[in-house]
C-alpha atoms as a PDB file:
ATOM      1  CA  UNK A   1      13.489 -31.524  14.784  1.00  0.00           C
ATOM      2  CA  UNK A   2      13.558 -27.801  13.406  1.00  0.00           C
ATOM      3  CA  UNK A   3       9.661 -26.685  12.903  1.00  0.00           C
ATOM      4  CA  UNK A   4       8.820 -26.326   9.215  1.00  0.00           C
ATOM      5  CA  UNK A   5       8.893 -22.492   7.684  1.00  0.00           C
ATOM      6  CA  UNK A   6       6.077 -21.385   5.835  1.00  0.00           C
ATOM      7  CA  UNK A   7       6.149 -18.891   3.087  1.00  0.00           C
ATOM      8  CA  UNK A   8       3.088 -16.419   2.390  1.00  0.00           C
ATOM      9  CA  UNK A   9       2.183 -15.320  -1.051  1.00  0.00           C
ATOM     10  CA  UNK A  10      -0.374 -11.941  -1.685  1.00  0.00           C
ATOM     11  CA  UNK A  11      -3.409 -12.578  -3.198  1.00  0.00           C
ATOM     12  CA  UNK A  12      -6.108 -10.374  -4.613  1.00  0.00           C
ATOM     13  CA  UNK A  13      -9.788 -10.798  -5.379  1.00  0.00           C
ATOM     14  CA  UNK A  14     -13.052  -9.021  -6.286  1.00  0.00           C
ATOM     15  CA  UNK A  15     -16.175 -10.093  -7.549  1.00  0.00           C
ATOM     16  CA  UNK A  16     -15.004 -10.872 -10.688  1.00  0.00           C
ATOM     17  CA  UNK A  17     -11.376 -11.837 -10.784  1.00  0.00           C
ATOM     18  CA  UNK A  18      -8.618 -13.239  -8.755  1.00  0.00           C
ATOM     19  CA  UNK A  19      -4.816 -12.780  -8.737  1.00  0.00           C
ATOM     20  CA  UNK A  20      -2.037 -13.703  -6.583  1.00  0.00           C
ATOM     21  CA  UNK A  21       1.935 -12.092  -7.074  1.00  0.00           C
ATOM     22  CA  UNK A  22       3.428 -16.122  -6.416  1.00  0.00           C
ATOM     23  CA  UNK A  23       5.442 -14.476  -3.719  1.00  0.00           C
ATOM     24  CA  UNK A  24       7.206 -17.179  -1.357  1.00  0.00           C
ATOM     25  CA  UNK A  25       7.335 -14.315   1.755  1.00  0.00           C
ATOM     26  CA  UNK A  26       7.337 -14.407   5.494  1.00  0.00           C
ATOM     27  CA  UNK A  27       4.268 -13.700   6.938  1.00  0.00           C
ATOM     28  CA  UNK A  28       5.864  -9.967   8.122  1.00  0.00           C
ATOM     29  CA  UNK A  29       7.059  -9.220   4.199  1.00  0.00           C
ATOM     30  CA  UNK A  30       4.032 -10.161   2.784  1.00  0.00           C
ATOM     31  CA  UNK A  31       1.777  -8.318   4.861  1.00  0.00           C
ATOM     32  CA  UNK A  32       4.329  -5.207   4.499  1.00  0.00           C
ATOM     33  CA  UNK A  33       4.075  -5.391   1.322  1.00  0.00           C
ATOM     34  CA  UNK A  34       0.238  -4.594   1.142  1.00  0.00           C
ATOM     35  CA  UNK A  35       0.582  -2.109   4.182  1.00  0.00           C
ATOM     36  CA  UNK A  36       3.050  -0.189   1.653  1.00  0.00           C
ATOM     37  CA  UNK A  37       1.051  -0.654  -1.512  1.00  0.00           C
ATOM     38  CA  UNK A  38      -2.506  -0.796  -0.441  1.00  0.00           C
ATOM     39  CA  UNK A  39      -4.147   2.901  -1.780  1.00  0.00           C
ATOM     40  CA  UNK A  40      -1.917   3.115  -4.445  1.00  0.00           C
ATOM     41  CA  UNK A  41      -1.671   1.811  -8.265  1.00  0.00           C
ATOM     42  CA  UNK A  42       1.135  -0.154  -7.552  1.00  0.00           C
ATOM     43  CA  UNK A  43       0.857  -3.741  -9.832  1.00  0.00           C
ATOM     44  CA  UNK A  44      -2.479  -5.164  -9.106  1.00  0.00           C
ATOM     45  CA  UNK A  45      -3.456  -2.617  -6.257  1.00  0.00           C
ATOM     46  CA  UNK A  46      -5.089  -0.892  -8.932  1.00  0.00           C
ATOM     47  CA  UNK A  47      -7.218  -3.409 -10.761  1.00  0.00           C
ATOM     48  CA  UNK A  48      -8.663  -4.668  -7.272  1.00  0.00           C
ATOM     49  CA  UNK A  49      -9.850  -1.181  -5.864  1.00  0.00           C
ATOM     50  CA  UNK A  50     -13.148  -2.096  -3.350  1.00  0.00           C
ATOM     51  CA  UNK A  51     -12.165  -5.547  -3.633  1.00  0.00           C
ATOM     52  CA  UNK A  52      -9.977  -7.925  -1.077  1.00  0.00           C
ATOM     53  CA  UNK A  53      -5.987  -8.099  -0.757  1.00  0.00           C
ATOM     54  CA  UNK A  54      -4.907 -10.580   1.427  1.00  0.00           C
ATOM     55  CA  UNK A  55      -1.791 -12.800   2.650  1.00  0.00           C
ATOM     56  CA  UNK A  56      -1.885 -16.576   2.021  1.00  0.00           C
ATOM     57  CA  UNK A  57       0.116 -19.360   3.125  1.00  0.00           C
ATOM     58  CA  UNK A  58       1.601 -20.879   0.637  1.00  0.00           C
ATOM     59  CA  UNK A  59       1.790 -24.569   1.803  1.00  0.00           C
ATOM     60  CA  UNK A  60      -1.417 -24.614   3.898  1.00  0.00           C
ATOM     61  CA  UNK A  61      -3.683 -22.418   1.014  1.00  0.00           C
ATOM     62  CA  UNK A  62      -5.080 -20.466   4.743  1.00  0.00           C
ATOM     63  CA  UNK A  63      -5.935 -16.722   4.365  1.00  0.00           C
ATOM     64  CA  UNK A  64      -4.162 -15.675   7.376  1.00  0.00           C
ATOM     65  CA  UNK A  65      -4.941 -11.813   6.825  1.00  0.00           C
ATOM     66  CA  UNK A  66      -7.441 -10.009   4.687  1.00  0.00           C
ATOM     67  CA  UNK A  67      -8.034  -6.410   3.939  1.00  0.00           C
ATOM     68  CA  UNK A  68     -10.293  -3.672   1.405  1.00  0.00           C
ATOM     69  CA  UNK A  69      -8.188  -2.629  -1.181  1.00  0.00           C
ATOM     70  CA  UNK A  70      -8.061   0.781  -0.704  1.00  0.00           C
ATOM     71  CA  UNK A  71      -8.970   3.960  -3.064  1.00  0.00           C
ATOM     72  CA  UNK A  72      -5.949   5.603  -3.821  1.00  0.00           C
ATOM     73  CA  UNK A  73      -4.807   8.106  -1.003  1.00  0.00           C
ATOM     74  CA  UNK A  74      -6.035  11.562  -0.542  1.00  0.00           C
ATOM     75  CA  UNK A  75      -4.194  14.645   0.872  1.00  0.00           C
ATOM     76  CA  UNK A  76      -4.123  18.210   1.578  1.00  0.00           C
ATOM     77  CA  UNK A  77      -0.750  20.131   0.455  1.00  0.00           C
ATOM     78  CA  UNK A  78       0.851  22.797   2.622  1.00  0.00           C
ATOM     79  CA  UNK A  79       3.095  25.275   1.873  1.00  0.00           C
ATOM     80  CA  UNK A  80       4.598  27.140   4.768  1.00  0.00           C
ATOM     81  CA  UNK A  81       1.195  26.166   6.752  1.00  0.00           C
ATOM     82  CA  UNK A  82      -0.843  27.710   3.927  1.00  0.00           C
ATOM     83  CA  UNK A  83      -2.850  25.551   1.302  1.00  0.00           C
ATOM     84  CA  UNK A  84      -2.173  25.133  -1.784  1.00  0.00           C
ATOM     85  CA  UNK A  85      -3.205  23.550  -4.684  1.00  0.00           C
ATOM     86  CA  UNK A  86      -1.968  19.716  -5.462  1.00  0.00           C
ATOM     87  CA  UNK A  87      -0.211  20.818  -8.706  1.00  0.00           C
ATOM     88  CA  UNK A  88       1.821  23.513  -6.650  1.00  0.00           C
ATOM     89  CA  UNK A  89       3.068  20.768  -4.560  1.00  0.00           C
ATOM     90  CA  UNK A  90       3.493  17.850  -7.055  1.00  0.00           C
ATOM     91  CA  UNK A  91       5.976  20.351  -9.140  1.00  0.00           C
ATOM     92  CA  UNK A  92       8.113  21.056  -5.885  1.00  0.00           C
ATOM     93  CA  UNK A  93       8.683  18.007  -4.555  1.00  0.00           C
ATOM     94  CA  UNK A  94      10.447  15.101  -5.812  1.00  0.00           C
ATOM     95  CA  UNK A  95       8.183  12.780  -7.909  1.00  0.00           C
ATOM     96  CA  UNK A  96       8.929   9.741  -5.251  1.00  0.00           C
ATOM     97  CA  UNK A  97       6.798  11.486  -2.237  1.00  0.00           C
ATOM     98  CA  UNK A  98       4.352   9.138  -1.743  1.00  0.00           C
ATOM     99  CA  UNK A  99       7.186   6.490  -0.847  1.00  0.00           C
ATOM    100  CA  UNK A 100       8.523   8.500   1.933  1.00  0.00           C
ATOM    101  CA  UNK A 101       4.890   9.142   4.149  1.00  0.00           C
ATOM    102  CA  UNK A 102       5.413   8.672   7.782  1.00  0.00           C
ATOM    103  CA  UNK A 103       3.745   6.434   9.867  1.00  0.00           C
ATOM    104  CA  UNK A 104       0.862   8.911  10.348  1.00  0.00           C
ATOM    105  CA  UNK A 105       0.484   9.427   6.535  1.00  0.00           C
ATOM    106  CA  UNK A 106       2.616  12.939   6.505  1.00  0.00           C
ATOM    107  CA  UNK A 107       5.393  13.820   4.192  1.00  0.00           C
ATOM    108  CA  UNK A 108       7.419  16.787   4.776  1.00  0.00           C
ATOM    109  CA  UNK A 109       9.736  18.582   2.209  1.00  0.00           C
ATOM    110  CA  UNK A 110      11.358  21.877   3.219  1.00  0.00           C
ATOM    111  CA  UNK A 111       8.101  23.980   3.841  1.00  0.00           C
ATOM    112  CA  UNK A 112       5.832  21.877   1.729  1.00  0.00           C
ATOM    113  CA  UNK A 113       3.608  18.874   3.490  1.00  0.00           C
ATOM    114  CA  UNK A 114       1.118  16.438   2.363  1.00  0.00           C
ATOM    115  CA  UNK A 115      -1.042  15.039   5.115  1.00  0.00           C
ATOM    116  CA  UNK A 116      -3.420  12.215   4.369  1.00  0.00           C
ATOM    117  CA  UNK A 117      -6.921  13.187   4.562  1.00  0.00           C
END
């Protein structure tokens, strides 16, 4: 007998409101999905700011992982080593940076860098 598969949909609530996306997920997607989003204004990301984000399963109704929903991301910009403002940066670099950070929050683009604060 094959063991049954559950899916995992993302669900997000404060103290006034709830949503979920009606995702049908593994566990690893789902939670992916809020370790790539969380701190930015992606879809609901934004409206839950302070409040909770977390990964549900879908045929039990457990919470099987819960975090804050972060502020949106801060960083420092580099250019050549030397600071410089944000709107320096943001007109260099191609408008899709954020997507591209590296596991420790860095994005590198010829001599400009962002580092997450």
């Amino acid at each position: 007998m094959k063991a049954k598969e559950f899916t995992y949909d993302v669900h997000f609530n404060d103290e006034n409101d709830s949503n979920n996306k009606g995702f049908k997920y593994s566990f690893e997607d789902a939670k992916g999905y809020i370790d790539s989003y969380n701190g930015t204004n992606e879809s609901y990301f934004k409206d839950y700011k302070g409040g909770s984000v977390s990964v549900v399963c879908n045929e039990t109704d457990e919470t099987v992982y819960e975090v804050e929903v972060l502020q949106e991301k801060r960083f420092n910009y580099f250019y050549n080593g030397v600071a410089i403002p944000k709107s320096q940066f943001i007109e260099s670099v191609p408008s899709n940076w954020k997507s591209e950070l590296d596991e420790y929050g860095e994005y590198s683009y010829g001599y400009y860098r962002a580092i997450e604060r």
